[in-house]
C-alpha atoms as a PDB file:
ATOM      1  CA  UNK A   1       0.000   0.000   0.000  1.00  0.00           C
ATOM      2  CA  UNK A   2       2.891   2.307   0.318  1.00  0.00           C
ATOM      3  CA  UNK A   3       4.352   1.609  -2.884  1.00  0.00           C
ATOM      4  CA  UNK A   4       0.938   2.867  -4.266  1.00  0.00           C
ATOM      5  CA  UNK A   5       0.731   6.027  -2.218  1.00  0.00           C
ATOM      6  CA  UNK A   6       4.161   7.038  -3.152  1.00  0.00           C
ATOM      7  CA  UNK A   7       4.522   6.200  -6.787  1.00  0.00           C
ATOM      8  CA  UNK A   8       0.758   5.592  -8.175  1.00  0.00           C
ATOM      9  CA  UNK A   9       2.530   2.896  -9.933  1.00  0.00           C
ATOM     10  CA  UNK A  10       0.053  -0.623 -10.136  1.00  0.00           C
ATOM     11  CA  UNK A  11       2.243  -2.412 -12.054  1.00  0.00           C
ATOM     12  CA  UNK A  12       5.034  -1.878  -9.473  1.00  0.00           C
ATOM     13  CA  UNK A  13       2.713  -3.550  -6.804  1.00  0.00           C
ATOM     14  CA  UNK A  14       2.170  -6.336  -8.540  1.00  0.00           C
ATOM     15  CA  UNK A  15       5.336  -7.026  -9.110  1.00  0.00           C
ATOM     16  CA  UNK A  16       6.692  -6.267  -5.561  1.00  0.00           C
ATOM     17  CA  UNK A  17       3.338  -8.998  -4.460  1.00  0.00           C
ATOM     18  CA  UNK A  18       4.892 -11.325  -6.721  1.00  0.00           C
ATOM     19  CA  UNK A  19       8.582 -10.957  -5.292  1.00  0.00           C
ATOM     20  CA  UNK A  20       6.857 -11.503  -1.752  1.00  0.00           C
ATOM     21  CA  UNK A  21       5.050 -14.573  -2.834  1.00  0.00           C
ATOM     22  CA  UNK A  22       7.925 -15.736  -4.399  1.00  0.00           C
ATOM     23  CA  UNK A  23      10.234 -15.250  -1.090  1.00  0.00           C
ATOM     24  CA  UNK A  24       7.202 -16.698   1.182  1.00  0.00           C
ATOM     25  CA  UNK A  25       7.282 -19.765  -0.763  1.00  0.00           C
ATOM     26  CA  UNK A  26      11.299 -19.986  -0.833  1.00  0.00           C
ATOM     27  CA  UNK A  27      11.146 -19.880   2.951  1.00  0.00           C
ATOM     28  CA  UNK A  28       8.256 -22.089   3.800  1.00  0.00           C
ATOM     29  CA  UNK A  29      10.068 -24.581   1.542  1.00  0.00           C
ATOM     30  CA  UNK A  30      13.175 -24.246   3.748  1.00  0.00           C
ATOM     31  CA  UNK A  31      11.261 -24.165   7.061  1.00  0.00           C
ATOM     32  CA  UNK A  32       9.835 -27.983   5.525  1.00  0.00           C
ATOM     33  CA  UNK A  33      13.255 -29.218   4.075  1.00  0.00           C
ATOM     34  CA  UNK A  34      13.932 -28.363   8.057  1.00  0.00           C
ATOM     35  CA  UNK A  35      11.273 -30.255   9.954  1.00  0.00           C
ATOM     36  CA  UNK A  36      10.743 -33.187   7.823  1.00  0.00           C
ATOM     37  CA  UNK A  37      14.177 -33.901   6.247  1.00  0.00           C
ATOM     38  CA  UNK A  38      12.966 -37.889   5.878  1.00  0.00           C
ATOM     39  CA  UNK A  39      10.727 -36.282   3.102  1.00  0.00           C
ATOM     40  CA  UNK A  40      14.023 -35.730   0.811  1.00  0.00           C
ATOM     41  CA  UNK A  41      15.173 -39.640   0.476  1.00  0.00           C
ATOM     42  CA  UNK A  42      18.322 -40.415  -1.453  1.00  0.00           C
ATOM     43  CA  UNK A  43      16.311 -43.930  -2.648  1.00  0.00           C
ATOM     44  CA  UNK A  44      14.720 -44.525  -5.377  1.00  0.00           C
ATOM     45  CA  UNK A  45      11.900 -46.407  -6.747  1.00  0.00           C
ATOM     46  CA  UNK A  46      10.635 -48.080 -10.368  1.00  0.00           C
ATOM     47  CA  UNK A  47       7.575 -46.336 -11.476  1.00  0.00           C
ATOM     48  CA  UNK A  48       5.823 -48.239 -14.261  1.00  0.00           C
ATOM     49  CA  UNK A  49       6.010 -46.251 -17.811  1.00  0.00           C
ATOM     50  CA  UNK A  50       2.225 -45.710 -18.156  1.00  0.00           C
ATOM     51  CA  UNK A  51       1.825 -44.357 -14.774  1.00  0.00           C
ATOM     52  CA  UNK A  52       4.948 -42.130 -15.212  1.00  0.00           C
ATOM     53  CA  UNK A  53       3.637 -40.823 -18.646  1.00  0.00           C
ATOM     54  CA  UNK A  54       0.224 -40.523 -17.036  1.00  0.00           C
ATOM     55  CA  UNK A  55       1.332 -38.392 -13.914  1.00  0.00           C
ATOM     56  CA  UNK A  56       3.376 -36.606 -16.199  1.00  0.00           C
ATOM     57  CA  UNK A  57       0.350 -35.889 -18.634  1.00  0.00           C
ATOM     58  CA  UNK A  58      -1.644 -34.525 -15.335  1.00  0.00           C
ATOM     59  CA  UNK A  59       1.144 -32.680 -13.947  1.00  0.00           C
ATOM     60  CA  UNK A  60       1.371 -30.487 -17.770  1.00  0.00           C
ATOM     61  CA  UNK A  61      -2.628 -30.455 -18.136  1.00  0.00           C
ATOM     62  CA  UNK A  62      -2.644 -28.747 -13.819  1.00  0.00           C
ATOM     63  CA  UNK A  63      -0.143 -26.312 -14.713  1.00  0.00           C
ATOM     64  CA  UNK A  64      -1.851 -25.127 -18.005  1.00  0.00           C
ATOM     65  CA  UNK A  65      -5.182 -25.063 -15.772  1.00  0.00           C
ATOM     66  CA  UNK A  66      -3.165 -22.976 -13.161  1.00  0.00           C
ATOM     67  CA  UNK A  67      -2.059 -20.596 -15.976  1.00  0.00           C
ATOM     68  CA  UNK A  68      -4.791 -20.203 -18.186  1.00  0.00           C
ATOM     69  CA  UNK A  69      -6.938 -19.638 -14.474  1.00  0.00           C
ATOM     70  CA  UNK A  70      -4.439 -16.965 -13.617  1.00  0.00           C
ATOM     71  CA  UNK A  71      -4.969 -15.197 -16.740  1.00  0.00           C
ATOM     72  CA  UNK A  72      -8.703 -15.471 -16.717  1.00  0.00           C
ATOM     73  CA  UNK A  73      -9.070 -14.532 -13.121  1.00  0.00           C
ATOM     74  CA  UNK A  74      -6.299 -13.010 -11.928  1.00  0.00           C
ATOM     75  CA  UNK A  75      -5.910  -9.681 -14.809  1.00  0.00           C
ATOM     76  CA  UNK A  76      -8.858  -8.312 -14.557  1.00  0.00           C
ATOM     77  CA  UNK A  77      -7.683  -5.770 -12.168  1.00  0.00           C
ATOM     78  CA  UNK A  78      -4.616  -4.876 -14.601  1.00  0.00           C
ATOM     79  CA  UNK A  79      -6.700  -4.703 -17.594  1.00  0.00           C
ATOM     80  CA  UNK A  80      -9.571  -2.423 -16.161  1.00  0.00           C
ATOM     81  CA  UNK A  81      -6.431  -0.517 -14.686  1.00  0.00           C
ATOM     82  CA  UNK A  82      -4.642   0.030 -17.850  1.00  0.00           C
ATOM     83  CA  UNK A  83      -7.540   0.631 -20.271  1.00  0.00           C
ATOM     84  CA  UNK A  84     -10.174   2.524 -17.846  1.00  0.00           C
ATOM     85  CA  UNK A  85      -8.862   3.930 -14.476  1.00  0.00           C
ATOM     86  CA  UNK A  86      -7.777   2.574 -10.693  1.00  0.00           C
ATOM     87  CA  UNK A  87     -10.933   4.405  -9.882  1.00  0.00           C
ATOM     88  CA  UNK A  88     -12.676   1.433 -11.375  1.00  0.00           C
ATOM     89  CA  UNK A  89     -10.581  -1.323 -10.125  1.00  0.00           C
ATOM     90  CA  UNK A  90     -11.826  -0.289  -7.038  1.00  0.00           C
ATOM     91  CA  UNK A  91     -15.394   0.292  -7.353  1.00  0.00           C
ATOM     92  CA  UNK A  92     -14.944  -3.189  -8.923  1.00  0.00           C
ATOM     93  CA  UNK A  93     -13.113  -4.930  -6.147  1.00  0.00           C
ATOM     94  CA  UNK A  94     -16.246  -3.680  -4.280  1.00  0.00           C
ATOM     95  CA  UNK A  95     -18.712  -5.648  -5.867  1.00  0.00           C
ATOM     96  CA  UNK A  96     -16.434  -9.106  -6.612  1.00  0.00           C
ATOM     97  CA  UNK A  97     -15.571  -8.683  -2.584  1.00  0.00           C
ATOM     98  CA  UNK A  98     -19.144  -8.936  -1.771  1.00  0.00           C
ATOM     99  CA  UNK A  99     -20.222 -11.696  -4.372  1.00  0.00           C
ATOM    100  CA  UNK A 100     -17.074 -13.979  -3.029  1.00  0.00           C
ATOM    101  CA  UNK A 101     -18.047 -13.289   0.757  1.00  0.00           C
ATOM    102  CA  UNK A 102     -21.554 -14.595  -0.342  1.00  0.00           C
ATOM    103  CA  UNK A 103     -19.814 -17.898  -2.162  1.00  0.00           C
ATOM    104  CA  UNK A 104     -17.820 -18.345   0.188  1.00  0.00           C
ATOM    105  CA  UNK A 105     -20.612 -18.498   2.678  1.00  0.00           C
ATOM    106  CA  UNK A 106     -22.977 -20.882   0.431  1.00  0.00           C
ATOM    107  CA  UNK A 107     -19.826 -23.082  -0.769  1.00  0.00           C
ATOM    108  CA  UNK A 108     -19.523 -24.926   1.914  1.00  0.00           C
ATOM    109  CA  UNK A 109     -23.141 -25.734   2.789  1.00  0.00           C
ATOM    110  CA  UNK A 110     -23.454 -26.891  -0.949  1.00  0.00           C
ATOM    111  CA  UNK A 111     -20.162 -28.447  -0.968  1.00  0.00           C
ATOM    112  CA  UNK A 112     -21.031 -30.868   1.760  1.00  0.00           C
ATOM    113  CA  UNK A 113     -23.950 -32.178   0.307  1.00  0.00           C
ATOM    114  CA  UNK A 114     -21.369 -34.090  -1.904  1.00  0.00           C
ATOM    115  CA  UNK A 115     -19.979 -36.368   0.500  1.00  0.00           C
ATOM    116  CA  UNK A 116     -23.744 -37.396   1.088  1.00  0.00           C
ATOM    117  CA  UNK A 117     -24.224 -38.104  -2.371  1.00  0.00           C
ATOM    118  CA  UNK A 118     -21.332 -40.104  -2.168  1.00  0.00           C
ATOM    119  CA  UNK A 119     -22.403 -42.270  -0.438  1.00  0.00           C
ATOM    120  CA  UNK A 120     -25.891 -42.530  -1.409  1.00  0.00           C
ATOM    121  CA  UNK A 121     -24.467 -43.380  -4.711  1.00  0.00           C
ATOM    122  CA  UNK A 122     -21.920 -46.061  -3.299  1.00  0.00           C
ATOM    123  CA  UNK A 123     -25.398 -47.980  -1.117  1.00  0.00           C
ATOM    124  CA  UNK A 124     -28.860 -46.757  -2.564  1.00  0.00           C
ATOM    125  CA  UNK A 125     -30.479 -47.928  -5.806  1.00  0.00           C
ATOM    126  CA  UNK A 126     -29.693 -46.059  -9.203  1.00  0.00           C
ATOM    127  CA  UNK A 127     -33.616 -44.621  -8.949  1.00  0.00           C
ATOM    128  CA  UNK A 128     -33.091 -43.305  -5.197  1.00  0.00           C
ATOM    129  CA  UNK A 129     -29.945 -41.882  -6.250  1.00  0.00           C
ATOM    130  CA  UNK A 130     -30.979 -39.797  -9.399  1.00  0.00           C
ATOM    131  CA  UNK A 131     -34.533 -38.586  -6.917  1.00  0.00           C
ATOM    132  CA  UNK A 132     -32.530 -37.278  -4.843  1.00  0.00           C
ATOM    133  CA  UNK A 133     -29.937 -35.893  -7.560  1.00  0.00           C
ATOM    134  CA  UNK A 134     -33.082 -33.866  -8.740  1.00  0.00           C
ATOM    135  CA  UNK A 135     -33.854 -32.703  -5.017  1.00  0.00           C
ATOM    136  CA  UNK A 136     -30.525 -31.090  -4.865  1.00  0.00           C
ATOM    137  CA  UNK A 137     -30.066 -30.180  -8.396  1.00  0.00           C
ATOM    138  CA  UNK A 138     -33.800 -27.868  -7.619  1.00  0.00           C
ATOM    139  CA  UNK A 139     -32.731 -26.767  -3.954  1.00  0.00           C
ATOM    140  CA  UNK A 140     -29.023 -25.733  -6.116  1.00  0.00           C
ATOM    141  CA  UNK A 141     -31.217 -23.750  -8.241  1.00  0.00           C
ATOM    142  CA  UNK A 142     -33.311 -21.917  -5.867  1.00  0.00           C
ATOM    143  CA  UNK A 143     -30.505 -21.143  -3.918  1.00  0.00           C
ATOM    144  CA  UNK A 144     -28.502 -19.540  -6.479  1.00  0.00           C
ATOM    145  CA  UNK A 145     -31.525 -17.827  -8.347  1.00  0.00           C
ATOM    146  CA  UNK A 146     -33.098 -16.303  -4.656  1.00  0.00           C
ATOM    147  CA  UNK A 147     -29.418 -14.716  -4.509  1.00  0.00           C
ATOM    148  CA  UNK A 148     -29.308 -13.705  -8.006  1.00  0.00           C
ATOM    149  CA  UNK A 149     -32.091 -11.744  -7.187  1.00  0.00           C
ATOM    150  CA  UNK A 150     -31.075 -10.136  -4.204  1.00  0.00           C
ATOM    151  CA  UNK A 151     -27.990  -9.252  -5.794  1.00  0.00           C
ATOM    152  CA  UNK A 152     -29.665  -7.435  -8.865  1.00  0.00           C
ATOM    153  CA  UNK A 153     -31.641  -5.528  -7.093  1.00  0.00           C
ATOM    154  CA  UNK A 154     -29.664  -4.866  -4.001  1.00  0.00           C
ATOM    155  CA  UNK A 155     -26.083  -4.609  -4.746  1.00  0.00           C
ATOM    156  CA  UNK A 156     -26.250  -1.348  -5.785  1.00  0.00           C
ATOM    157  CA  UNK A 157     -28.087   0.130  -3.221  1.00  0.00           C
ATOM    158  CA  UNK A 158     -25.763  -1.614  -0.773  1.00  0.00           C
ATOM    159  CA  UNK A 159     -22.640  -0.093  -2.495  1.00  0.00           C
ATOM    160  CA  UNK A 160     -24.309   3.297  -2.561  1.00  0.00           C
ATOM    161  CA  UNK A 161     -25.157   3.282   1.069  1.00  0.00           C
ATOM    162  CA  UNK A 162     -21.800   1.744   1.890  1.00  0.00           C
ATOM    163  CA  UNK A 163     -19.296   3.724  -0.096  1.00  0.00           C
ATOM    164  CA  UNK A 164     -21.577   6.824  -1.476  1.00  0.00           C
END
């Protein structure tokens, strides 16, 4: 936040953020080469070629993910900031802030409903299992349309109130 009083610079930020990150995850990998040296073994083991090029297939396909994730979600502060203003960046963090305070409150109510399902799938009948698919599939949709709704119509409001 200083570097942004003093130079109005965004881009330097970022990059400073990035040279943080980067130094964070340096040390905590130090801290764990520390405490659990028996991690870092000296023996090694056959891996069979299929699994190998498999893992190795996964590991290529997460990192892409990771990437083309970054550049989806994580530059739409830059972009707004370099084509429109950091006025808007931050009457736009405003509104994503509240939206992922909202997820992050329903996520885990409707993320627990999995395990359940789970396991319904695993003991009951394929007929129990695709009722009570439909139960939660209508309960997901009611949940997420009664919030679209407040969120149309009172997100702005809310933002007006809040911020003026």
């Amino acid at each position: 936040i200083v570097v942004l009083i003093i130079t109005n610079n965004y881009i330097l930020y970022l990059l400073i953020e990035a040279g943080i990150f980067i130094i964070q995850n340096l040390w905590n990998g130090k801290i764990v080469n520390e405490r659990y040296p028996y991690i870092k073994t000296k023996k090694k083991y056959v891996v069979e070629n299929d699994v190998k090029n498999n893992l190795i297939t996964n590991v290529k396909a997460l990192f892409l993910h990771n990437i083309g994730s970054y550049c989806v979600l994580g530059t739409d502060n830059i972009l707004i900031s370099a084509f429109i203003s950091v006025k808007a960046v931050g009457l736009y963090s405003n509104y994503t802030m509240i939206i992922s305070q909202l997820s992050s409150l329903l996520t885990p109510v409707l993320n627990g409903i999995g395990a359940s399902v789970g396991n319904l799938i695993a003991t009951e009948s394929k007929e129990k299992s695709y009722e009570v698919f439909n139960v939660i599939y209508l309960v997901n949709f009611w949940i997420y349309g009664i919030c679209v709704i407040f969120l149309y119509n009172l997100l702005e409001p809310f933002i007006n109130w809040w911020l003026g």
